[in-house]
N, C-alpha and C. Protein backbone atom coordinates (compact mmCIF):
# COMPACT_ATOMS: atom_id res chain seq x y z
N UNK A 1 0.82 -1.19 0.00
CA UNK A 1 0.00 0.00 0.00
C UNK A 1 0.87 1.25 0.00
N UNK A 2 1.58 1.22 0.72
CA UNK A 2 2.73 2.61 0.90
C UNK A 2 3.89 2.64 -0.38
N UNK A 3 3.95 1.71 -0.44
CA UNK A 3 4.88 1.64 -1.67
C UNK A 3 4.10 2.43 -3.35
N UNK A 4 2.89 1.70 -2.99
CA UNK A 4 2.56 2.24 -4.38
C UNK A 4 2.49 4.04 -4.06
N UNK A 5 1.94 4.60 -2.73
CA UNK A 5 1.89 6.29 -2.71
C UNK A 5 3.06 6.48 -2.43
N UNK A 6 4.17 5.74 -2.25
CA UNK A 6 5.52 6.63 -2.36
C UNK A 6 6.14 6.88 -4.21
N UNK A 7 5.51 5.51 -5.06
CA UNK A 7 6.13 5.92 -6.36
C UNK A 7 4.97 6.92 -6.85
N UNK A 8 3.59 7.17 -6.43
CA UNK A 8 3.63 8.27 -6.98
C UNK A 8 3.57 9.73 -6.42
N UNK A 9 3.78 9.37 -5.30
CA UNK A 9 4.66 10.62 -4.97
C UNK A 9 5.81 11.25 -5.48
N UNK A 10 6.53 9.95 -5.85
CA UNK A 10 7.35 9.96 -6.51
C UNK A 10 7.42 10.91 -8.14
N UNK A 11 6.56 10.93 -8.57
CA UNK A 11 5.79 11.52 -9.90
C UNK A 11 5.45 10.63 -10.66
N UNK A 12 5.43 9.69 -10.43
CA UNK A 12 5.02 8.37 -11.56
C UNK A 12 3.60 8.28 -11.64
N UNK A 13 3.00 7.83 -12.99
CA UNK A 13 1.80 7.90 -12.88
C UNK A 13 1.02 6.65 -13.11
N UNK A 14 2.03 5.35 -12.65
CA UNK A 14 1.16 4.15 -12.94
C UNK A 14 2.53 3.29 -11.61
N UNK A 15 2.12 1.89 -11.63
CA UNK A 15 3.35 0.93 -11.36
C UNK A 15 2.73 -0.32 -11.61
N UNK A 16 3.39 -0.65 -12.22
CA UNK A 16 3.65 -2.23 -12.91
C UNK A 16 4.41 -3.51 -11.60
N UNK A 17 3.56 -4.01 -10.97
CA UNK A 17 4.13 -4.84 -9.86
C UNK A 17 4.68 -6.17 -10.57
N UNK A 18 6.01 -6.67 -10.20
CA UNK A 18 6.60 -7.85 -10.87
C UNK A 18 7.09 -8.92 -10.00
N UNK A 19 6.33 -9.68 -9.04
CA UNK A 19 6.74 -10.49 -8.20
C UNK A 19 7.26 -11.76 -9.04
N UNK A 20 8.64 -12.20 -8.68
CA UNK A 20 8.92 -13.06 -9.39
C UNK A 20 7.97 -14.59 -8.86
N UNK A 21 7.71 -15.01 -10.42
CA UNK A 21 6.74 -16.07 -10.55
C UNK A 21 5.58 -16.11 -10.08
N UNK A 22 4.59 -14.78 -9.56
CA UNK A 22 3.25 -14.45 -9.64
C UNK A 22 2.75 -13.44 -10.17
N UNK A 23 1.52 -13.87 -10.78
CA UNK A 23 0.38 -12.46 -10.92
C UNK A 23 -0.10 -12.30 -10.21
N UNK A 24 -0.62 -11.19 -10.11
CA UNK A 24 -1.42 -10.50 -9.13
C UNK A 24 -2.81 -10.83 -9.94
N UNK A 25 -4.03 -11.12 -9.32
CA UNK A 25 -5.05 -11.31 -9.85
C UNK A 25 -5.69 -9.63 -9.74
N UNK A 26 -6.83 -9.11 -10.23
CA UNK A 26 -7.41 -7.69 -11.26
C UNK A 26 -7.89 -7.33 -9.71
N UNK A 27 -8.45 -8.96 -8.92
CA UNK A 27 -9.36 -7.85 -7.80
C UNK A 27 -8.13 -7.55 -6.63
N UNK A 28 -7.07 -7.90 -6.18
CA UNK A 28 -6.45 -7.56 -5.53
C UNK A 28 -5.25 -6.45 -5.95
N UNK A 29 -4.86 -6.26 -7.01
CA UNK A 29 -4.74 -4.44 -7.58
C UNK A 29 -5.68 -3.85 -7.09
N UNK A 30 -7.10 -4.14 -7.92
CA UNK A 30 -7.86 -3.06 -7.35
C UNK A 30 -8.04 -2.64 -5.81
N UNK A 31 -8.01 -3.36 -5.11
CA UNK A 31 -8.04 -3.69 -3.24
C UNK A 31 -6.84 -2.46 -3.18
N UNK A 32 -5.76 -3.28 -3.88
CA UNK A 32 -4.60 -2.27 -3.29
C UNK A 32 -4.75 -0.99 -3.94
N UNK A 33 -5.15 -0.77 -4.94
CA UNK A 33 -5.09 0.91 -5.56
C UNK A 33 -6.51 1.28 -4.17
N UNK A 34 -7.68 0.50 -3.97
CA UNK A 34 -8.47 1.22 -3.35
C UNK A 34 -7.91 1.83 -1.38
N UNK A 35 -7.29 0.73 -1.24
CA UNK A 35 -6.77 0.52 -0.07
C UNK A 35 -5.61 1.72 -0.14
N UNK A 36 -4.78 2.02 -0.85
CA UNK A 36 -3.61 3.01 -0.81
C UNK A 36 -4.10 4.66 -1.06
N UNK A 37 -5.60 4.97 -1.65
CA UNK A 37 -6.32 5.81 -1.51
C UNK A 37 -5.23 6.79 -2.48
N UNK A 38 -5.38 5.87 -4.01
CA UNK A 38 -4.93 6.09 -4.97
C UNK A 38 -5.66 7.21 -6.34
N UNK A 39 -5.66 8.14 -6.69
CA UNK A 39 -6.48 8.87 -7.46
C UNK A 39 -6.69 7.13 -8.35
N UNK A 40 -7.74 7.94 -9.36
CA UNK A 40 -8.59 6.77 -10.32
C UNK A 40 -7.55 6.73 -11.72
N UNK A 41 -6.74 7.68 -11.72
CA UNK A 41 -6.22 8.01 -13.24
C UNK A 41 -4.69 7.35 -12.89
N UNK A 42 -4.57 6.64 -11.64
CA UNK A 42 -3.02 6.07 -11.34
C UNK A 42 -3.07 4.63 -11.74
N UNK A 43 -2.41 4.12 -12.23
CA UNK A 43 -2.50 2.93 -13.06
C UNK A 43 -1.52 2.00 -11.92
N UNK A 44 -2.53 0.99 -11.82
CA UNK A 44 -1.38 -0.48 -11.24
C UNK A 44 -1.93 -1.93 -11.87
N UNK A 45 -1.03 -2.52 -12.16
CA UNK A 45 -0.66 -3.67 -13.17
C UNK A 45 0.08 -4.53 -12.83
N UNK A 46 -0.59 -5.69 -13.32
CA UNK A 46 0.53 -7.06 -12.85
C UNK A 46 1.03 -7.16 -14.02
N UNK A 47 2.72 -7.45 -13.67
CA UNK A 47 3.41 -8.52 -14.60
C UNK A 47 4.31 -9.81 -14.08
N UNK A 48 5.56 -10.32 -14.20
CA UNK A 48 6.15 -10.69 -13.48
C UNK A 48 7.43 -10.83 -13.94
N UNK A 49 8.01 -11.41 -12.70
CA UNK A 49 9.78 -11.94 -13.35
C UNK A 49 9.82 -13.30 -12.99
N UNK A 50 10.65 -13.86 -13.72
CA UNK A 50 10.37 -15.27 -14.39
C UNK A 50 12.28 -15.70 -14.60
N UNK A 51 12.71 -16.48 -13.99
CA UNK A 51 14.22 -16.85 -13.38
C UNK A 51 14.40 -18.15 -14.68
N UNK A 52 14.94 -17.24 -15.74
CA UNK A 52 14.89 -18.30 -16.97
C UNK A 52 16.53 -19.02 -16.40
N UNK A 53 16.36 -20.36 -17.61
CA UNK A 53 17.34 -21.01 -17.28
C UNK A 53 18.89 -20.42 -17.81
N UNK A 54 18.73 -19.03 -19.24
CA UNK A 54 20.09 -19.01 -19.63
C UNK A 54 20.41 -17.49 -19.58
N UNK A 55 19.13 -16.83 -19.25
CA UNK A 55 19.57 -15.34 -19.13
C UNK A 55 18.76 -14.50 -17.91
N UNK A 56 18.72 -15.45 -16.82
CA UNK A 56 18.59 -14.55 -15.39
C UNK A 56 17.15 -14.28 -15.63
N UNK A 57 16.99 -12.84 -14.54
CA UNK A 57 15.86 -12.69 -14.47
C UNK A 57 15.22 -12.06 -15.72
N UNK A 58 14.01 -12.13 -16.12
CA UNK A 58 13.06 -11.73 -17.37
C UNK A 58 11.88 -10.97 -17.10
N UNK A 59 11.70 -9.88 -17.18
CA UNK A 59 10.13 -9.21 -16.66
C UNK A 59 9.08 -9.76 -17.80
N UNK A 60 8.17 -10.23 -17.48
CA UNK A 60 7.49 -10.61 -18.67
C UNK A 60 6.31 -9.93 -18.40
N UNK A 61 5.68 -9.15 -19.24
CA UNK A 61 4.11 -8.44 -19.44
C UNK A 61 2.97 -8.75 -20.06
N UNK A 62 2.18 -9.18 -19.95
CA UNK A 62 0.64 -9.70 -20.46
C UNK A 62 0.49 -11.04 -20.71
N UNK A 63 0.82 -11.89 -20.10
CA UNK A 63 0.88 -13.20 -19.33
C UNK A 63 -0.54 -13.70 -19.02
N UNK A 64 -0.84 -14.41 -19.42
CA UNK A 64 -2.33 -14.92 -18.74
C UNK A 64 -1.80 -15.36 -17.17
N UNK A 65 -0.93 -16.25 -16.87
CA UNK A 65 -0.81 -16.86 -15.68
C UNK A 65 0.48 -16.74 -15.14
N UNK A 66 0.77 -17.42 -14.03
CA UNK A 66 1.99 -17.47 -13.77
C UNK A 66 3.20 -18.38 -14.32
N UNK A 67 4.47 -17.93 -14.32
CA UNK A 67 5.08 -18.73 -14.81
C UNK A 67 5.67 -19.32 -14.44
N UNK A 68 6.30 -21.07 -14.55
CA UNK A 68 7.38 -21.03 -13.62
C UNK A 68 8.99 -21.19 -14.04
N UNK A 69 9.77 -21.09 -12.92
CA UNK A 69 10.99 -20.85 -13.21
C UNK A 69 11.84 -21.97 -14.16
N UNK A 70 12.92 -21.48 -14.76
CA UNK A 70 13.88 -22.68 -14.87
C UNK A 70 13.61 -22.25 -16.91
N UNK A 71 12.73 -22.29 -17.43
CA UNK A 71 12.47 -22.29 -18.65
C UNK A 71 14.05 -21.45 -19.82
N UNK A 72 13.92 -21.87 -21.23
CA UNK A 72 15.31 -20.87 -21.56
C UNK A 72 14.10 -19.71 -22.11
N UNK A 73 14.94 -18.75 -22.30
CA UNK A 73 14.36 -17.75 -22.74
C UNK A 73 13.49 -18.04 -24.30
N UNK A 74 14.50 -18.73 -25.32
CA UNK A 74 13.76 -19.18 -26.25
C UNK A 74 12.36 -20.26 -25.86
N UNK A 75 12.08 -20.68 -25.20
CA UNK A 75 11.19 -21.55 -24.77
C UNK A 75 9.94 -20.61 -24.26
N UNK A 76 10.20 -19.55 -23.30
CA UNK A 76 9.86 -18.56 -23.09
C UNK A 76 9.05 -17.89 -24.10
N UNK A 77 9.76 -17.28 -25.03
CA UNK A 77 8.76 -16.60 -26.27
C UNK A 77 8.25 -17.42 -26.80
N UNK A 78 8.67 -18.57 -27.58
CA UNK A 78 7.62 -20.06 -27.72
C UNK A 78 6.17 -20.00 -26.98
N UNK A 79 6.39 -20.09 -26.23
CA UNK A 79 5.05 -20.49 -25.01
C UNK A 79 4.26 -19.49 -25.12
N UNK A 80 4.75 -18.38 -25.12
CA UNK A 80 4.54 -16.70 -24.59
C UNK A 80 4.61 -15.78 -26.02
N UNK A 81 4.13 -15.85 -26.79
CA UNK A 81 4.43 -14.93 -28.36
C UNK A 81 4.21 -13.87 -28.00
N UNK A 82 3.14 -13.16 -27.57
CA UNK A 82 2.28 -12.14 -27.21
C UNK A 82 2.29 -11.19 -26.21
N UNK A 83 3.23 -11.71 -25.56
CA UNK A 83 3.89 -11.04 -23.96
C UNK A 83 4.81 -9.91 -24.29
N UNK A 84 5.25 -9.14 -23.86
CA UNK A 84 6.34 -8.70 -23.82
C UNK A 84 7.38 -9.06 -23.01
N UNK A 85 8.57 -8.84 -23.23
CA UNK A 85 9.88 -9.49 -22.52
C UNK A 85 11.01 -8.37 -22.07
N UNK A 86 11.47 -8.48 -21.45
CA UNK A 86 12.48 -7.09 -20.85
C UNK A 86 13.49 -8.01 -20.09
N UNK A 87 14.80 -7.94 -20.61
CA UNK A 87 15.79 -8.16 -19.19
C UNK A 87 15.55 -7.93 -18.74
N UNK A 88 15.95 -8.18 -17.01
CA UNK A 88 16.24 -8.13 -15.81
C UNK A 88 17.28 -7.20 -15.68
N UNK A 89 17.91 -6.50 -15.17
CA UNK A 89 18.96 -5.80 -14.68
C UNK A 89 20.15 -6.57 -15.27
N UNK A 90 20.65 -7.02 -16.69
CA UNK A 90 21.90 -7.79 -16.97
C UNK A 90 23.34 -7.66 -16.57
N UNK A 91 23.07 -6.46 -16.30
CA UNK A 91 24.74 -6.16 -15.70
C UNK A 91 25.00 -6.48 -14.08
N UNK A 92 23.82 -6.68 -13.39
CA UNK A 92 24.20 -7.05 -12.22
C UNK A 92 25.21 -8.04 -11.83
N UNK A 93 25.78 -7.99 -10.63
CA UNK A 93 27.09 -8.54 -10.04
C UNK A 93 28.28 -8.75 -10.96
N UNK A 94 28.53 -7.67 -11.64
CA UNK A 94 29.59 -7.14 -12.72
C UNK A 94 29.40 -8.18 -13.93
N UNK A 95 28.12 -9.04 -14.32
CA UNK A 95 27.79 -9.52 -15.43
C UNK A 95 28.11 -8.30 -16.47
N UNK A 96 28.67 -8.64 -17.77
CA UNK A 96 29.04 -8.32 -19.18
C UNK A 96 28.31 -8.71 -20.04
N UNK A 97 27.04 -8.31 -20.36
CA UNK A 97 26.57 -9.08 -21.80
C UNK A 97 27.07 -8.66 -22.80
N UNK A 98 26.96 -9.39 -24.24
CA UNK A 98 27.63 -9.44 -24.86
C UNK A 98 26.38 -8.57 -26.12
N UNK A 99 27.39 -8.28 -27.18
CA UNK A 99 25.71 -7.11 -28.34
C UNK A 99 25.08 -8.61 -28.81
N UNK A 100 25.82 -9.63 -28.99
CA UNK A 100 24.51 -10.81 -29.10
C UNK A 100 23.44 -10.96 -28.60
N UNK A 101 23.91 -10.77 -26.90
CA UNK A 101 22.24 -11.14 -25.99
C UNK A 101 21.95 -9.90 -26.08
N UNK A 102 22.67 -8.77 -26.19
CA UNK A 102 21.64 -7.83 -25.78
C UNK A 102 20.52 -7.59 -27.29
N UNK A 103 21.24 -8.17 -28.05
CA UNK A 103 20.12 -7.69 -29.16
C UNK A 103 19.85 -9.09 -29.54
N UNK A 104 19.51 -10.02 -28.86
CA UNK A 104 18.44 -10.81 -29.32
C UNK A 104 16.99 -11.11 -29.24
N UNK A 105 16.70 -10.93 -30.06
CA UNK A 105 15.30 -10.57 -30.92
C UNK A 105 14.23 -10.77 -29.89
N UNK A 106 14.46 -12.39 -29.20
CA UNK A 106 13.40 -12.52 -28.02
C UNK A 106 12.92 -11.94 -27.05
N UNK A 107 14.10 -10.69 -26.95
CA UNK A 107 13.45 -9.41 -25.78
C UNK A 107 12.74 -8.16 -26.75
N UNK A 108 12.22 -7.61 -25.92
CA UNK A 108 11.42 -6.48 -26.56
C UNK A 108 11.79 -5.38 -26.18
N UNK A 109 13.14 -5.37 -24.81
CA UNK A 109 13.86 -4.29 -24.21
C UNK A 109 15.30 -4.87 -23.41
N UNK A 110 15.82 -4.05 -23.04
CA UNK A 110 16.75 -4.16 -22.12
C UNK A 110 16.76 -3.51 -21.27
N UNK A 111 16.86 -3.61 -19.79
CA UNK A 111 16.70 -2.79 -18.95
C UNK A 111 17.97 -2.33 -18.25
N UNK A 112 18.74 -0.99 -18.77
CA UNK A 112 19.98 -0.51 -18.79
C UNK A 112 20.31 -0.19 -17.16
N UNK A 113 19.55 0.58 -16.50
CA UNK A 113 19.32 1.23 -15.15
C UNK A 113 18.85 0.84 -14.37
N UNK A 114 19.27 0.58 -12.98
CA UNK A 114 18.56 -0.24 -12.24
C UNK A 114 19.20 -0.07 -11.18
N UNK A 115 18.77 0.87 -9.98
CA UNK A 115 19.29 0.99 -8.49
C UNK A 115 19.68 -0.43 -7.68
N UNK A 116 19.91 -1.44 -8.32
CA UNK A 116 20.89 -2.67 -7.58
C UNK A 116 21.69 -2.69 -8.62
N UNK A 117 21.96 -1.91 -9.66
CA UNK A 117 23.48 -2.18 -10.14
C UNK A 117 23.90 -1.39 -9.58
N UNK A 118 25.66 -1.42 -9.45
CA UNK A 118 26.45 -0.62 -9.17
C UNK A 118 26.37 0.47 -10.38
N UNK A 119 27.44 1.56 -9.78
CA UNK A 119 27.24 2.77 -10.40
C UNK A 119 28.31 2.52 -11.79
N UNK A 120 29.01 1.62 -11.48
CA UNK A 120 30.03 1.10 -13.17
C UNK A 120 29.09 0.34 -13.93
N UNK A 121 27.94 -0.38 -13.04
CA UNK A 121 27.35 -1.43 -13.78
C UNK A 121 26.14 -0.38 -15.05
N UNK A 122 26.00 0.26 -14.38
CA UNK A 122 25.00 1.56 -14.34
C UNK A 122 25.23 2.17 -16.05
N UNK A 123 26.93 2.81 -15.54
CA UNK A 123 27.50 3.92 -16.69
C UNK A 123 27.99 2.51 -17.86
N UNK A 124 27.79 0.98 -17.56
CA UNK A 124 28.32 0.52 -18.57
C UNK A 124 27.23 0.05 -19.44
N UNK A 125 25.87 -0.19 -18.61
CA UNK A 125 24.74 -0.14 -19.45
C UNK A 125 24.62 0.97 -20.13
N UNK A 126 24.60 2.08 -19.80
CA UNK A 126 24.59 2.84 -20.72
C UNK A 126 25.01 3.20 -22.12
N UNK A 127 26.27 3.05 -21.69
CA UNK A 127 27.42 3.17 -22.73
C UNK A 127 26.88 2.13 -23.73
N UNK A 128 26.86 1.10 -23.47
CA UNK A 128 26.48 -0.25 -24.31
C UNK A 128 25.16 0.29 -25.20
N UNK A 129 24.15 0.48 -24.61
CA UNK A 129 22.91 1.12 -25.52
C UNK A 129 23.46 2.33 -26.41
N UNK A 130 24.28 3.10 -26.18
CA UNK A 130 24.39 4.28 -26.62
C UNK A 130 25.18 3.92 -28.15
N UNK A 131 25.78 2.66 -27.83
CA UNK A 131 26.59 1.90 -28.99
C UNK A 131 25.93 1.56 -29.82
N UNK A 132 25.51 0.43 -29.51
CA UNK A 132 24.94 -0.69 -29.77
C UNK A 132 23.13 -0.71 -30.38
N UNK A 133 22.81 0.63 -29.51
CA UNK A 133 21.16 1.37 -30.34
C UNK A 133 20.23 0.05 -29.99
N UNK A 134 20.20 -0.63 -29.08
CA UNK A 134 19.25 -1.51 -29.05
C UNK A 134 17.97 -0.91 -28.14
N UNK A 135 16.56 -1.11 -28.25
CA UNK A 135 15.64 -0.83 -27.09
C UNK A 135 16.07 -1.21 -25.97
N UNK A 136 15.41 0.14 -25.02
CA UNK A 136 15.65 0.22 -23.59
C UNK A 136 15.04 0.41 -22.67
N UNK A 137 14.96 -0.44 -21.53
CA UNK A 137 14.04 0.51 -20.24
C UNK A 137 15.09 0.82 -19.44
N UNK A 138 14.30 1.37 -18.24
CA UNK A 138 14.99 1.50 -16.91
C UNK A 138 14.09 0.73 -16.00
N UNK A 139 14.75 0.08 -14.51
CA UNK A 139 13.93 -0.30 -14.16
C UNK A 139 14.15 0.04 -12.70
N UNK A 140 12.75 0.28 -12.13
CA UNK A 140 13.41 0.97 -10.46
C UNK A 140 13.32 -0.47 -9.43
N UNK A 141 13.11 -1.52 -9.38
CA UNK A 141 13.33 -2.99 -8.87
C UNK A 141 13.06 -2.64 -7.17
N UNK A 142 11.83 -1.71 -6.98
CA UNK A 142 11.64 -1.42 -5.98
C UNK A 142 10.72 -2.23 -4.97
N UNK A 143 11.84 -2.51 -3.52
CA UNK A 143 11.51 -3.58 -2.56
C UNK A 143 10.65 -2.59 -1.14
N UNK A 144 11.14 -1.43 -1.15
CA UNK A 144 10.97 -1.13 0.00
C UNK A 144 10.54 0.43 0.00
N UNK A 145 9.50 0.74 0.86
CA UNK A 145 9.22 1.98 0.85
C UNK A 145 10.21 3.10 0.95
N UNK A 146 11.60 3.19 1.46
CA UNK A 146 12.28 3.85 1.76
C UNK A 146 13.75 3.82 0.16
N UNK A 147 12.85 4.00 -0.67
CA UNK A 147 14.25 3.67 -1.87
C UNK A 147 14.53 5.06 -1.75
N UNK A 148 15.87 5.04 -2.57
CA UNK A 148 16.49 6.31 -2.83
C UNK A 148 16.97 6.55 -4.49
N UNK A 149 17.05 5.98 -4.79
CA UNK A 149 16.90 5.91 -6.56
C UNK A 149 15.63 5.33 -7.08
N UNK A 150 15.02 5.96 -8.47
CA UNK A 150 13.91 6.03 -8.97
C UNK A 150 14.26 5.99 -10.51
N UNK A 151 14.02 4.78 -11.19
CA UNK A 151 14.04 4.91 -12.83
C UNK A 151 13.12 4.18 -13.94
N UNK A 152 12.01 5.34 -13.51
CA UNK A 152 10.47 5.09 -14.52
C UNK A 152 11.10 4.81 -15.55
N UNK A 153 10.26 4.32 -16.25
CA UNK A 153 10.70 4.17 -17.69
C UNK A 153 9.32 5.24 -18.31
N UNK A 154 9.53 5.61 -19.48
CA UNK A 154 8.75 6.54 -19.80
C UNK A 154 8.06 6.20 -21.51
N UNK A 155 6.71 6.65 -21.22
CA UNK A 155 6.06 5.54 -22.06
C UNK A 155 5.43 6.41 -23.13
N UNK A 156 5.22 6.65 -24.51
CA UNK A 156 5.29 7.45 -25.59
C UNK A 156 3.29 6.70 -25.89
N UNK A 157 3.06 6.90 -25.29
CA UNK A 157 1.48 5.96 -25.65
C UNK A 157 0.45 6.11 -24.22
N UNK A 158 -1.19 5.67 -24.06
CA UNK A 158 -1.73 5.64 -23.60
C UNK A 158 -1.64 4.48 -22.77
N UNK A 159 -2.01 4.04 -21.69
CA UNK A 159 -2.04 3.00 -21.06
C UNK A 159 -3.16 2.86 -19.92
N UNK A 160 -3.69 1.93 -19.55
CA UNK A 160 -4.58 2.03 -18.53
C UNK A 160 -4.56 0.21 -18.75
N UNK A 161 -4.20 -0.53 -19.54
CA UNK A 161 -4.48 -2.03 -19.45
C UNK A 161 -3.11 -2.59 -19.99
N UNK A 162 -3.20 -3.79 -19.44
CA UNK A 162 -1.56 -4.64 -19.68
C UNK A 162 -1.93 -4.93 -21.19
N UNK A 163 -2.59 -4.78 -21.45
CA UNK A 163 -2.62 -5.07 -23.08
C UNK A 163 -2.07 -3.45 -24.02
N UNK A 164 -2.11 -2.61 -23.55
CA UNK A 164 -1.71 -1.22 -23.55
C UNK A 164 0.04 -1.24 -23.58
N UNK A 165 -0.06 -1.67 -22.38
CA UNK A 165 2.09 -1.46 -21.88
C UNK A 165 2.52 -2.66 -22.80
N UNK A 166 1.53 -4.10 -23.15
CA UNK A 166 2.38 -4.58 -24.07
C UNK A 166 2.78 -3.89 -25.49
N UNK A 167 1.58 -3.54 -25.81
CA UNK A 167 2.15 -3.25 -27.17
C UNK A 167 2.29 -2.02 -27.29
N UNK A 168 2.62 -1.23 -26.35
CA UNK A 168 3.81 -0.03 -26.35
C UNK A 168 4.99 -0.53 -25.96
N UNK A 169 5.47 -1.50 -25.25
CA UNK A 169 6.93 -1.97 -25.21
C UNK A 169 7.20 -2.60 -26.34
N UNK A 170 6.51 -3.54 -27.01
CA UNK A 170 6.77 -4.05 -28.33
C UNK A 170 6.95 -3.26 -29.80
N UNK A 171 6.25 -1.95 -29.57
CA UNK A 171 6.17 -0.87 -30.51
C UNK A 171 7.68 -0.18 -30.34
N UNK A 172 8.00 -0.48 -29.47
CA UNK A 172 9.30 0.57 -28.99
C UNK A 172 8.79 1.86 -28.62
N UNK A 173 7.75 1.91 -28.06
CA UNK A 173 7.38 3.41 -27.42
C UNK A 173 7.90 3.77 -26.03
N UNK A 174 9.02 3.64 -25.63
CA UNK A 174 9.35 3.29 -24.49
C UNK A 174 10.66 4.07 -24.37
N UNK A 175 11.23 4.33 -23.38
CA UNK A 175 12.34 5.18 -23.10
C UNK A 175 13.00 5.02 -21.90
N UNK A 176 14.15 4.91 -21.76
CA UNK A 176 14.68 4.97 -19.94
C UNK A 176 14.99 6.25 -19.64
N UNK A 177 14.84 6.38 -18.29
CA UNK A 177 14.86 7.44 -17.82
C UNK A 177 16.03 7.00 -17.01
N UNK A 178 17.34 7.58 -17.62
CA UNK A 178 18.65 7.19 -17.23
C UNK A 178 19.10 7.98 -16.24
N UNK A 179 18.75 9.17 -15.65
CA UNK A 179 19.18 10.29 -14.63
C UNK A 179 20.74 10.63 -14.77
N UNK A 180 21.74 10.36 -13.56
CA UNK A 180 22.80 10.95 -14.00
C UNK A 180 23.51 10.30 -14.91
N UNK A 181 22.88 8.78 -15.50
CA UNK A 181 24.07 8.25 -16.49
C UNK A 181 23.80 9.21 -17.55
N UNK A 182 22.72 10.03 -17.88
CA UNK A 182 22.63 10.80 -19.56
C UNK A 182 23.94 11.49 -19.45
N UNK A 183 24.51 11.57 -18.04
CA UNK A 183 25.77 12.69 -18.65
C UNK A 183 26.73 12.09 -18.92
N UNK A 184 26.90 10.60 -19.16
CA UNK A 184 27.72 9.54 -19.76
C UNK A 184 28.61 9.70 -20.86
């Protein structure tokens, strides 16, 4: 409940909840947007993260159900055509991807920014997109009411339904909101 009025306090005007390997079912969003005493025009949405077998964690969006772990990513879009797909934070614990994974086709983004990378992990995502021109989010991987970094991703389209954020992430309508790495 507090979490969701701190991101939009934050200025955000929706949040996309991603518990790894659950959805949130429609009436318990709504509970929580009613319960957090959320304006009507603030958007909250299930998606999830999904602990594939060859490339870590995966945010996946418009999912009928839950998924479970262990799957490869190609198996993943197989199953899942219609979803959207986003790395996980790839650079975490000084992971290096390579322009192969980052531009393979089966994601629909990469998520460059992410307050649990370090601040090299941070400026090297960056750098890498800035190269390499592949789609991007940011992602704020927020656990706890008390965060101190914030990185919406920023969305070039309307939204109010997960069928909305999919096919604006798949459109590439999407943007990270990189903060101090833009001065990279």
């Amino acid at each position: 409940m507090e979490l969701a009025a701190a991101v939009r306090h934050r200025g955000s005007d929706g949040l996309v909840i991603t518990d790894h390997h659950y959805m949130w079912p429609k009436e318990e969003l709504a509970e929580l947007k009613r319960e957090s005493r959320l304006p009507g025009n603030f958007m909250i949405l299930s998606g999830q993260e999904v602990l594939t077998a060859d490339y870590g964690d995966v945010l996946v969006y418009g999912a009928a159900r839950s998924i479970p772990h262990g799957m490869s990513l190609a198996a993943l879009r197989k199953d899942h055509p219609n979803v959207a797909l986003v790395w996980a934070h790839p650079y975490r614990y000084g992971h290096l991807p390579t322009a192969v994974e980052l531009m393979n086709t089966d994601f629909d983004a990469i998520e460059i920014v992410n307050p649990h990378h370090t601040e090299e992990e941070n400026y090297r995502a960056v750098s890498d997109w800035q190269r390499w021109k592949y789609r991007a989010s940011s992602g704020s991987d927020i656990h706890r009411i008390d965060f101190s970094e914030f990185y919406p991703v920023q969305f070039d389209c309307q939204i109010g339904r997960i069928e909305e954020l999919v096919a604006c992430i798949k459109a590439g309508r999407i943007s990270p909101r990189i903060g101090k790495y833009a001065e990279h």
